[in-house]
PDB file of N, CA and C in Angstrom:
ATOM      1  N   UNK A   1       0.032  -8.721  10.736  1.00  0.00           N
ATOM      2  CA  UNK A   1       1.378  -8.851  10.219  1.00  0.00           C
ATOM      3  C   UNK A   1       1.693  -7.625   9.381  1.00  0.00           C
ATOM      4  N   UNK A   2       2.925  -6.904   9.416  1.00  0.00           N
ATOM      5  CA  UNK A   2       3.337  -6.059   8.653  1.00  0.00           C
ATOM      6  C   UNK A   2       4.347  -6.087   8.155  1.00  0.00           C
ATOM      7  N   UNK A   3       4.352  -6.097   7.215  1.00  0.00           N
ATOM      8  CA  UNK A   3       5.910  -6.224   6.119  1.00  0.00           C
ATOM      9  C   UNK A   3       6.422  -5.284   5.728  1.00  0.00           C
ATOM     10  N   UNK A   4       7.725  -4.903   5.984  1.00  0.00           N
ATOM     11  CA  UNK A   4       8.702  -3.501   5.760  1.00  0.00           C
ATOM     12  C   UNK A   4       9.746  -4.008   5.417  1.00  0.00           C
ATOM     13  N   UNK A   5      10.523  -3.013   4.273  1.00  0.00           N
ATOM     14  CA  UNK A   5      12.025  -3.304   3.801  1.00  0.00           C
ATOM     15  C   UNK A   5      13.280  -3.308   4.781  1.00  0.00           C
ATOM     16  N   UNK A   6      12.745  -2.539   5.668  1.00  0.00           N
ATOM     17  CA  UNK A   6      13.865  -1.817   7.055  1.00  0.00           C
ATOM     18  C   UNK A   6      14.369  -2.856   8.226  1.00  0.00           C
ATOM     19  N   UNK A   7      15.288  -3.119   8.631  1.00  0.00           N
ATOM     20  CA  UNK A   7      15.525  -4.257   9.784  1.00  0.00           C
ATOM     21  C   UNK A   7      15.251  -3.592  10.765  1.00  0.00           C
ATOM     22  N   UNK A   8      15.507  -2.211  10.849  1.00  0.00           N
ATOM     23  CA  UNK A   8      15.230  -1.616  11.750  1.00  0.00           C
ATOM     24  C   UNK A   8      14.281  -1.098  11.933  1.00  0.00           C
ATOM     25  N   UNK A   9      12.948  -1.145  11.263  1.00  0.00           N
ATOM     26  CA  UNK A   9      11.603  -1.150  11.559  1.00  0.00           C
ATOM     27  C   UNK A   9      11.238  -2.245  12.667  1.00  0.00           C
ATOM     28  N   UNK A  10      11.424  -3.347  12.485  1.00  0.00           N
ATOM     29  CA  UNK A  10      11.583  -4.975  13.272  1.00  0.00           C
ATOM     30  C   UNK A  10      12.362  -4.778  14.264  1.00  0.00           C
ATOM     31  N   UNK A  11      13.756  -4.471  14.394  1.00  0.00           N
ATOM     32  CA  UNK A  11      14.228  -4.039  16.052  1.00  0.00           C
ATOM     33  C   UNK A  11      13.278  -3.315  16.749  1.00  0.00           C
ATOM     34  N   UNK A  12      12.633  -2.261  16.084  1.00  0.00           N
ATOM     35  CA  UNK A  12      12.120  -0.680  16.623  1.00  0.00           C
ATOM     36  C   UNK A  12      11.105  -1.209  17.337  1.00  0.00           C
ATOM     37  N   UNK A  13      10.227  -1.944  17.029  1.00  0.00           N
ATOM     38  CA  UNK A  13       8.891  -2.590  17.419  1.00  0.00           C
ATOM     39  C   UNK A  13       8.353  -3.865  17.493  1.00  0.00           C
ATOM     40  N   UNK A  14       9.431  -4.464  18.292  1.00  0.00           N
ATOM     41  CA  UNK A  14       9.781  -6.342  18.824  1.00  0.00           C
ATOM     42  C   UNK A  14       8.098  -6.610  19.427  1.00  0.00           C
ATOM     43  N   UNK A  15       7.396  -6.219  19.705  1.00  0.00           N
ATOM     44  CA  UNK A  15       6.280  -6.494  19.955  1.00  0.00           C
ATOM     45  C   UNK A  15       4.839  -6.344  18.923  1.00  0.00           C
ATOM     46  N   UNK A  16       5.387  -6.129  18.103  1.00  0.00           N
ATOM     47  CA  UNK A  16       4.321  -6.302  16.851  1.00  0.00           C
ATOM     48  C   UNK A  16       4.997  -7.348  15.949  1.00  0.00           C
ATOM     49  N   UNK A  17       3.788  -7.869  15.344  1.00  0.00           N
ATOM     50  CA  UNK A  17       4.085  -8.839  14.047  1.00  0.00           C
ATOM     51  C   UNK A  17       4.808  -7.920  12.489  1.00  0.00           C
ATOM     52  N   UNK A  18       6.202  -8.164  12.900  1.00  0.00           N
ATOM     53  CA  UNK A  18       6.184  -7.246  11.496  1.00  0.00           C
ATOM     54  C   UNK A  18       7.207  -7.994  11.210  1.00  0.00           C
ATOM     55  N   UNK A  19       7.552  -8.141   9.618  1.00  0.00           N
ATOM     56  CA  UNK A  19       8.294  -9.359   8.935  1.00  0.00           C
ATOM     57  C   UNK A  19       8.759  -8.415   7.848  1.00  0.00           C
ATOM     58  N   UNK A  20      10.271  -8.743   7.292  1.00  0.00           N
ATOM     59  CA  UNK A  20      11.033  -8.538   6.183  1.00  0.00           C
ATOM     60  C   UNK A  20      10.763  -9.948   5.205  1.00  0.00           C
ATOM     61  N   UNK A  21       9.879 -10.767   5.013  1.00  0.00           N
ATOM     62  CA  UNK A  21       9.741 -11.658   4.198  1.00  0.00           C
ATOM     63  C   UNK A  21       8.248 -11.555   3.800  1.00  0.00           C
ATOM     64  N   UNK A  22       8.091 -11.056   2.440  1.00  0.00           N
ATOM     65  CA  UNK A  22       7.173 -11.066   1.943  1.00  0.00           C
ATOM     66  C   UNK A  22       6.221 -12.737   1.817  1.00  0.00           C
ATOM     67  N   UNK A  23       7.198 -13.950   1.814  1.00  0.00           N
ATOM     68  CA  UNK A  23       6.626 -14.891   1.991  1.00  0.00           C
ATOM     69  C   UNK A  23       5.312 -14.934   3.061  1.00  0.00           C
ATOM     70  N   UNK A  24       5.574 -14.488   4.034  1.00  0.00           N
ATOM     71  CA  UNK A  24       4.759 -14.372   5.462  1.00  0.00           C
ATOM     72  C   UNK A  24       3.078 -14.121   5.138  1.00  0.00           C
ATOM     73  N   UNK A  25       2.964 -13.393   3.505  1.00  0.00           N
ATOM     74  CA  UNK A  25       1.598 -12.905   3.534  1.00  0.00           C
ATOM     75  C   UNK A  25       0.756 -14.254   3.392  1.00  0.00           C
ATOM     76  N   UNK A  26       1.242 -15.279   2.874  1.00  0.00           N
ATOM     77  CA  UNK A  26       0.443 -16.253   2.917  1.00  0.00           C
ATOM     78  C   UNK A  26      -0.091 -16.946   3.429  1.00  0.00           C
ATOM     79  N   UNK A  27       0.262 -16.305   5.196  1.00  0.00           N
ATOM     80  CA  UNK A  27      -1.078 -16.475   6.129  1.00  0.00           C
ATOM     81  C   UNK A  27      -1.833 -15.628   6.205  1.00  0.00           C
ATOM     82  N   UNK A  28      -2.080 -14.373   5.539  1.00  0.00           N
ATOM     83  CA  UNK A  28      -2.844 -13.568   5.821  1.00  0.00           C
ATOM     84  C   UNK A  28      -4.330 -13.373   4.848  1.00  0.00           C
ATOM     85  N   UNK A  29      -5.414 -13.064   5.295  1.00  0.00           N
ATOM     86  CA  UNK A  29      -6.585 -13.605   4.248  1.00  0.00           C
ATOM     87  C   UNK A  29      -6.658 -12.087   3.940  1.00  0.00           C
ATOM     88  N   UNK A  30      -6.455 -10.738   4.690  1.00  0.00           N
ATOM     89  CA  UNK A  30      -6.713  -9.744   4.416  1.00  0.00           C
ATOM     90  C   UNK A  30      -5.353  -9.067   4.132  1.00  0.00           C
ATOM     91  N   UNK A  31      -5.423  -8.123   3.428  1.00  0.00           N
ATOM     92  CA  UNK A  31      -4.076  -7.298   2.870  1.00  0.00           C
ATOM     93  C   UNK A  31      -3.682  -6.341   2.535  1.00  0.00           C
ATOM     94  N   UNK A  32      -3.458  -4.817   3.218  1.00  0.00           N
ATOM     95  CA  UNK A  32      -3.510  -3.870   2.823  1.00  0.00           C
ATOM     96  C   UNK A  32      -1.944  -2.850   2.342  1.00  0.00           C
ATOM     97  N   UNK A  33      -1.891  -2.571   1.175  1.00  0.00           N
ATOM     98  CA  UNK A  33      -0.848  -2.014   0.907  1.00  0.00           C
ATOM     99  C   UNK A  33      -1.037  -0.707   0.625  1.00  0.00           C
ATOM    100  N   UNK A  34       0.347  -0.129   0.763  1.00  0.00           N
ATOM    101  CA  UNK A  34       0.393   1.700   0.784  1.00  0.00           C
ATOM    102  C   UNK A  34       0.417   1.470  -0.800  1.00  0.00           C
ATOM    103  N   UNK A  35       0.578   3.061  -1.497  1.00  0.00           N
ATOM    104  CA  UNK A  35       0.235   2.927  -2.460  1.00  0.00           C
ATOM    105  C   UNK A  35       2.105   3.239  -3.230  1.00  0.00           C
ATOM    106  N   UNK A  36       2.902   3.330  -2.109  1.00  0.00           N
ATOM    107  CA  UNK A  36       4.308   2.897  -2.364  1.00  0.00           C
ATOM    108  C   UNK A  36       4.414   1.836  -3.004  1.00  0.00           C
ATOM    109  N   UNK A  37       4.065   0.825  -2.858  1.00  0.00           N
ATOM    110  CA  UNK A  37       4.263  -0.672  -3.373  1.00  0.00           C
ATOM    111  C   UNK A  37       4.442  -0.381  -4.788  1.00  0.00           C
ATOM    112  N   UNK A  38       3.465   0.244  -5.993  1.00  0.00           N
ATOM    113  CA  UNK A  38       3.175   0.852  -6.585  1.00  0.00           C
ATOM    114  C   UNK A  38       4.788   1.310  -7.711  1.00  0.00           C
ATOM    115  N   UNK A  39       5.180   2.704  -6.459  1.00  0.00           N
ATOM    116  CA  UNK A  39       6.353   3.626  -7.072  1.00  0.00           C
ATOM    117  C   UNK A  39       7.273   2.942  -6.514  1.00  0.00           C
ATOM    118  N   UNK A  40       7.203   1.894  -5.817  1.00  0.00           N
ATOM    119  CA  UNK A  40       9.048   1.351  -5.175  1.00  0.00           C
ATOM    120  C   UNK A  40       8.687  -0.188  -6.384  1.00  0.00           C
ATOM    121  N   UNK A  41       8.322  -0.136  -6.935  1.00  0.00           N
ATOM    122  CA  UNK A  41       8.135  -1.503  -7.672  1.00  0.00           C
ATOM    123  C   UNK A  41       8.047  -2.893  -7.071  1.00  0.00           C
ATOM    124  N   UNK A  42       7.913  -2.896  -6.148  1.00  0.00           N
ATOM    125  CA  UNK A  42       7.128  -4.585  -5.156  1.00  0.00           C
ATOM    126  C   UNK A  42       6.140  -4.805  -4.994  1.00  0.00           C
ATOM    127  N   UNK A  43       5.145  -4.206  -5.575  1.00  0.00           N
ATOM    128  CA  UNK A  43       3.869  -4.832  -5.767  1.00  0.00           C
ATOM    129  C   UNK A  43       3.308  -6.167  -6.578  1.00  0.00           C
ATOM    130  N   UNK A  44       4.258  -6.478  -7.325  1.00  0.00           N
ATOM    131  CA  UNK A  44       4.442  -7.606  -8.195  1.00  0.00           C
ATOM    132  C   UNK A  44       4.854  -8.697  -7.152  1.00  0.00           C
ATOM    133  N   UNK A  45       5.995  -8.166  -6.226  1.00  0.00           N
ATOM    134  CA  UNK A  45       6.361  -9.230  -5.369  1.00  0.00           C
ATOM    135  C   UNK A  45       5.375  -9.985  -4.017  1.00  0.00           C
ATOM    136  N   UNK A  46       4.548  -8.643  -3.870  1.00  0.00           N
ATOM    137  CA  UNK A  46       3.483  -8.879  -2.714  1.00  0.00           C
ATOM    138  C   UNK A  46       2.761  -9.941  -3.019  1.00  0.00           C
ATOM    139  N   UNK A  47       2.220  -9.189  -4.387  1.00  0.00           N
ATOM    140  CA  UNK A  47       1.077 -10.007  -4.860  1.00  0.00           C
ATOM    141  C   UNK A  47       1.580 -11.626  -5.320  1.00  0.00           C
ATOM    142  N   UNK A  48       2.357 -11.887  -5.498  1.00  0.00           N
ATOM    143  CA  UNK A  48       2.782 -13.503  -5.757  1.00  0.00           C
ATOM    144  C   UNK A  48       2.520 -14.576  -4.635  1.00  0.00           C
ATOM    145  N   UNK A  49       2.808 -13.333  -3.119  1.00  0.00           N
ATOM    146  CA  UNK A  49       2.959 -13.956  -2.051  1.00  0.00           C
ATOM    147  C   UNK A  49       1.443 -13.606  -1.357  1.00  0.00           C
ATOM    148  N   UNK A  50       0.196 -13.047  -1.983  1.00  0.00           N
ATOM    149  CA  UNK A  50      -1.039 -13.407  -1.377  1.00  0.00           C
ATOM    150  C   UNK A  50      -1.885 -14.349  -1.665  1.00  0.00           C
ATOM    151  N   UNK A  51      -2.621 -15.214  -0.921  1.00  0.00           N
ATOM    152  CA  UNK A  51      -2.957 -16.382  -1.032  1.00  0.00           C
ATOM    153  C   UNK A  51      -4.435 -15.937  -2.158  1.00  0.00           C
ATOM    154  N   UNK A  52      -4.550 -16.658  -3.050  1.00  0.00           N
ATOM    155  CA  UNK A  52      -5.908 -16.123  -3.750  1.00  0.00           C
ATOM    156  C   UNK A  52      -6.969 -15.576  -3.194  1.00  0.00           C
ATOM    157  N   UNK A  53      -7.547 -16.176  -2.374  1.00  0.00           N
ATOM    158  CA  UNK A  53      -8.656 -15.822  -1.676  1.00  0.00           C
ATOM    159  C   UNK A  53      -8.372 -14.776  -0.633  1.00  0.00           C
ATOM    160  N   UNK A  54      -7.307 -13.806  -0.571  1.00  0.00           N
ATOM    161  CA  UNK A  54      -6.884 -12.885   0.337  1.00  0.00           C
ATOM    162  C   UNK A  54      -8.034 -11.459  -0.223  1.00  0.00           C
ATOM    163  N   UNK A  55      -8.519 -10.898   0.192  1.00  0.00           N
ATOM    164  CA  UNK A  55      -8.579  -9.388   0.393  1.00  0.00           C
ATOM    165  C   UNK A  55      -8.083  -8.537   0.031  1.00  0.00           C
ATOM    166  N   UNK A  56      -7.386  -7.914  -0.942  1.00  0.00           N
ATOM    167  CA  UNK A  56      -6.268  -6.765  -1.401  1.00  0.00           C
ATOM    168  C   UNK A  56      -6.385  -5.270  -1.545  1.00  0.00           C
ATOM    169  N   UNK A  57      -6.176  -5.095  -0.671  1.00  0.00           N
ATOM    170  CA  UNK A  57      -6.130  -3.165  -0.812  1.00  0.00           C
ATOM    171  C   UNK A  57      -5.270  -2.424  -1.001  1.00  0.00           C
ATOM    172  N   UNK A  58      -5.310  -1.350  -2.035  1.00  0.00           N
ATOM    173  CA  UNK A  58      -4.322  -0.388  -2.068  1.00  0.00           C
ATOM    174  C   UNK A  58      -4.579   0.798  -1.767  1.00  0.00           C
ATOM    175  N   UNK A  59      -3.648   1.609  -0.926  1.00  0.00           N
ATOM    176  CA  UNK A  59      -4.475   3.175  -0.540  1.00  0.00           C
ATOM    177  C   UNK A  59      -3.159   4.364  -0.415  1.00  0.00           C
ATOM    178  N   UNK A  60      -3.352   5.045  -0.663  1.00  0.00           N
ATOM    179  CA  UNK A  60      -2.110   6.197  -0.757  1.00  0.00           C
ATOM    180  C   UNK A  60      -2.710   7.479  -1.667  1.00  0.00           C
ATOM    181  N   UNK A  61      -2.323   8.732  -1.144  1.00  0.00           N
ATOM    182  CA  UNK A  61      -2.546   9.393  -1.661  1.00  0.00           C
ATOM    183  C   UNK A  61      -2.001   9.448  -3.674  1.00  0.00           C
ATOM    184  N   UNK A  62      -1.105   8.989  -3.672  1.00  0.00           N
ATOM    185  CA  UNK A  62      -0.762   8.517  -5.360  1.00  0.00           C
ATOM    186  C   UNK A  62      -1.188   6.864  -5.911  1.00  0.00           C
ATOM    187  N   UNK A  63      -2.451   6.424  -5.223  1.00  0.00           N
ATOM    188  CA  UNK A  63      -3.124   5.583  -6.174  1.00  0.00           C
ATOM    189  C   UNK A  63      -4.235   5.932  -6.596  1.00  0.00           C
ATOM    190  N   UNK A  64      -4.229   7.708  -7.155  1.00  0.00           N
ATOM    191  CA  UNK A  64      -5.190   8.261  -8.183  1.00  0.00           C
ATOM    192  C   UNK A  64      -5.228   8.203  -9.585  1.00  0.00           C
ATOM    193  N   UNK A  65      -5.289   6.784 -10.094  1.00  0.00           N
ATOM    194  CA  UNK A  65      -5.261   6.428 -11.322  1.00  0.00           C
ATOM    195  C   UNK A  65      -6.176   5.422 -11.610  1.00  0.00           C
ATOM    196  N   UNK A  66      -6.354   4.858 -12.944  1.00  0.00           N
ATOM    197  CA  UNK A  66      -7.198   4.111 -13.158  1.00  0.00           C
ATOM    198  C   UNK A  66      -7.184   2.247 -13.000  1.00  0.00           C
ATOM    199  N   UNK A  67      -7.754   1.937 -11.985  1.00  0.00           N
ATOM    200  CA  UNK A  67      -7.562   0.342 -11.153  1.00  0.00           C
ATOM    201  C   UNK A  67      -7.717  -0.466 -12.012  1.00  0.00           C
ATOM    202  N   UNK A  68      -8.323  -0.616 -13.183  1.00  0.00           N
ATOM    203  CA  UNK A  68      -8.300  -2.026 -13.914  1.00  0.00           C
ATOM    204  C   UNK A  68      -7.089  -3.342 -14.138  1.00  0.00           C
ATOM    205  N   UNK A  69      -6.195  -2.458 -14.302  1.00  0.00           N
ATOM    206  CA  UNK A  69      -4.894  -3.402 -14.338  1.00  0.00           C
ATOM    207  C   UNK A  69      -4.656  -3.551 -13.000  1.00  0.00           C
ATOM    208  N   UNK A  70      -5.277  -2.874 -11.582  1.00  0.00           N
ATOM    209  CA  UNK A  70      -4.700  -3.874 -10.695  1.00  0.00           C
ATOM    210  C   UNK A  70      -5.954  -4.500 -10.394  1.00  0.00           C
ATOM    211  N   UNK A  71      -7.160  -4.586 -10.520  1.00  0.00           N
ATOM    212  CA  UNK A  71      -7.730  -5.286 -10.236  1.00  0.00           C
ATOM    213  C   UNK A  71      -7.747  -6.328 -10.952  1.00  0.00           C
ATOM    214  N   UNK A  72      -7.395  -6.434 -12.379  1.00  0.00           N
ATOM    215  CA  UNK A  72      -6.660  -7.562 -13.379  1.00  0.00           C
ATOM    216  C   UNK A  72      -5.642  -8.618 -12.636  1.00  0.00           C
ATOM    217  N   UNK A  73      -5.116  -7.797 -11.547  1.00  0.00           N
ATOM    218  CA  UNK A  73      -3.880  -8.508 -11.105  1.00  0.00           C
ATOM    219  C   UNK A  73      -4.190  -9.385  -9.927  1.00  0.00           C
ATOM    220  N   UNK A  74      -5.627  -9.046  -9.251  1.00  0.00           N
ATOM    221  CA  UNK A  74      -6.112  -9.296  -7.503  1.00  0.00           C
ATOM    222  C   UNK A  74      -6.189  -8.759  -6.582  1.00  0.00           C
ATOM    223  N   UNK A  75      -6.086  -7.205  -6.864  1.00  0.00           N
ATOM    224  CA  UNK A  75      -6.529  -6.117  -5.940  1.00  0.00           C
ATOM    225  C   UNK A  75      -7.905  -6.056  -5.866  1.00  0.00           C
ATOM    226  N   UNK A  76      -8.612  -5.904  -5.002  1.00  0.00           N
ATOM    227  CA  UNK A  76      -9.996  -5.904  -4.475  1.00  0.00           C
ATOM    228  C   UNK A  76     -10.816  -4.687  -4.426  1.00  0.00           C
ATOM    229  N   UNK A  77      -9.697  -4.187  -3.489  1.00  0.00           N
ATOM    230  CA  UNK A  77      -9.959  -2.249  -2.971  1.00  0.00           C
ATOM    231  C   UNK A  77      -8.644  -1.460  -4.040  1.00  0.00           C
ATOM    232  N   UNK A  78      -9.277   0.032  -3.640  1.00  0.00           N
ATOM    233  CA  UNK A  78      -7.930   0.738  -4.225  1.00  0.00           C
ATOM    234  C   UNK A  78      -8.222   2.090  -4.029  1.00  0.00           C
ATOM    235  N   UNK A  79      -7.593   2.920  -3.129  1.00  0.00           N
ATOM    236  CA  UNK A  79      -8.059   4.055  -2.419  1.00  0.00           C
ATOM    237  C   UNK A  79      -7.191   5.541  -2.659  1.00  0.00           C
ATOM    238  N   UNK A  80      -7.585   6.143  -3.481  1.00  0.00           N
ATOM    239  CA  UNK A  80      -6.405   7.631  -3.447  1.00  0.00           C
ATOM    240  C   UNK A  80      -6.930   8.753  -2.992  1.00  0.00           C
ATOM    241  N   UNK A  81      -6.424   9.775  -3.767  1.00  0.00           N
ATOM    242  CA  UNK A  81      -7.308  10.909  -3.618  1.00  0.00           C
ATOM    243  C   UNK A  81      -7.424  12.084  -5.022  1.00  0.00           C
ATOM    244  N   UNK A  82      -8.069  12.922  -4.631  1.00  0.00           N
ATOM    245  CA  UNK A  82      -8.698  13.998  -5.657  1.00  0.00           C
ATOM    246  C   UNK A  82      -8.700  14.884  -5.201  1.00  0.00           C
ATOM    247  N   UNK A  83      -7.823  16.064  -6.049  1.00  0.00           N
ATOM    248  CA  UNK A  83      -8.116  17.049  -5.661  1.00  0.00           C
ATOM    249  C   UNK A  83      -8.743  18.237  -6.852  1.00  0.00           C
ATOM    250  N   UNK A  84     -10.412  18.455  -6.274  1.00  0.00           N
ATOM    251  CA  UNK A  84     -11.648  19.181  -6.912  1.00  0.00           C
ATOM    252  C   UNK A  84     -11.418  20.423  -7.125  1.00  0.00           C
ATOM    253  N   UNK A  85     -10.973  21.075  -6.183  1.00  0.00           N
ATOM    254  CA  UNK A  85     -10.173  22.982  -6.195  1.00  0.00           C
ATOM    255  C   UNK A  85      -8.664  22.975  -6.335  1.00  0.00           C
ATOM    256  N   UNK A  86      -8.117  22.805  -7.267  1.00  0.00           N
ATOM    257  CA  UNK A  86      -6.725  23.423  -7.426  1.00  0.00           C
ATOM    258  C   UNK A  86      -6.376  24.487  -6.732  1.00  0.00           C
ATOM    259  N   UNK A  87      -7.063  25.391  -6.869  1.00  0.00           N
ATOM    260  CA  UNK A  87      -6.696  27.015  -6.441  1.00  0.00           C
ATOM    261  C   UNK A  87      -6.561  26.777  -5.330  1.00  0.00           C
ATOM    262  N   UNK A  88      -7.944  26.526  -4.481  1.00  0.00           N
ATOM    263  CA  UNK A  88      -7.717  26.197  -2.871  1.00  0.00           C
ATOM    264  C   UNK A  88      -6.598  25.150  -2.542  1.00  0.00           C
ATOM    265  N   UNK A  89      -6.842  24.257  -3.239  1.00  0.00           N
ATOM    266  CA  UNK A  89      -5.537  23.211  -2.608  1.00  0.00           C
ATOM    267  C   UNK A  89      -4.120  23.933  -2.786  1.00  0.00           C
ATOM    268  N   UNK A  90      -3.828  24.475  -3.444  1.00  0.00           N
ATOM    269  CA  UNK A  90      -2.489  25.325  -3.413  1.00  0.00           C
ATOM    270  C   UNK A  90      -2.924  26.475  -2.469  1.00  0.00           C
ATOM    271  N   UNK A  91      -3.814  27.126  -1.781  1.00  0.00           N
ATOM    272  CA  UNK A  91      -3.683  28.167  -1.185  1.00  0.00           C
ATOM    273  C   UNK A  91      -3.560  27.705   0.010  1.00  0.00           C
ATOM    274  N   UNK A  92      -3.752  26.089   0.056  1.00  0.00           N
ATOM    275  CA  UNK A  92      -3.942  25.772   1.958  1.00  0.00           C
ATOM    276  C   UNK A  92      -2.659  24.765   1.886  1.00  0.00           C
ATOM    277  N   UNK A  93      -1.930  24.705   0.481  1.00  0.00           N
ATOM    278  CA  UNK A  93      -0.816  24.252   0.810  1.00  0.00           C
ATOM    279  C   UNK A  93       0.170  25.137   1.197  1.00  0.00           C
ATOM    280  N   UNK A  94       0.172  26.410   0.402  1.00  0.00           N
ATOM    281  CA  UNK A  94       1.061  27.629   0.661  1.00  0.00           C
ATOM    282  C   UNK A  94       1.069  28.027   1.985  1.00  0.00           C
ATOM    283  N   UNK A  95      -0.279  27.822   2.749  1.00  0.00           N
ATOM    284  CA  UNK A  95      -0.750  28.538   4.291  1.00  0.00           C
ATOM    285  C   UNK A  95       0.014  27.814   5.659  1.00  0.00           C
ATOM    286  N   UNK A  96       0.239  26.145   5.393  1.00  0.00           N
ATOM    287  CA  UNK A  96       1.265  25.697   6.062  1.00  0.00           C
ATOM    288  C   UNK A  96       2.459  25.594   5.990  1.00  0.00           C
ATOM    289  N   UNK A  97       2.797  26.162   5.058  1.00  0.00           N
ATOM    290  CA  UNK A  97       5.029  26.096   4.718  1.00  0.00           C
ATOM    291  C   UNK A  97       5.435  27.273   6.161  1.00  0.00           C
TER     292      UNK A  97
END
């Protein structure tokens, strides 16, 4: 099941399980969210609608912060990233523009 804000995500792809009602997660035991949920502020709303015993993951390159408060909340997993070389990471960002 996948849950998106868009109606037209759901026209686009009539053959997948994908739902505009966050209610829906409460069949689901596993649960993975972008780390949008986060910066669009519905992560509060997800999480109301996962069944306790669900699975909860968060992953996005901007959930590089510190998880306690969501694992406080019933997040399980929580996946970002790091970046170790500044210098290089700006030189191999500059190299694809």
């Amino acid at each position: 099941m996948s849950l998106k804000k868009k109606e037209q995500l759901v026209q686009r792809y009539p053959n997948l399980p994908i739902t505009l009602e966050p209610k829906e997660l409460s069949t689901c035991n596993k649960i993975l969210c972008t780390s949008t949920t986060i910066l669009n502020n519905s992560l509060d709303e997800i999480l109301a609608h996962c069944p306790p015993a669900a699975f909860v993951s968060i992953i996005g390159p901007t959930a590089g912060y510190f998880p306690d408060p969501l694992f406080a909340r019933g997040v399980d997993v929580m996946g970002g990233r790091v970046v170790k070389n500044g210098e290089l990471f700006l030189q191999l960002l500059a190299a694809r523009s």
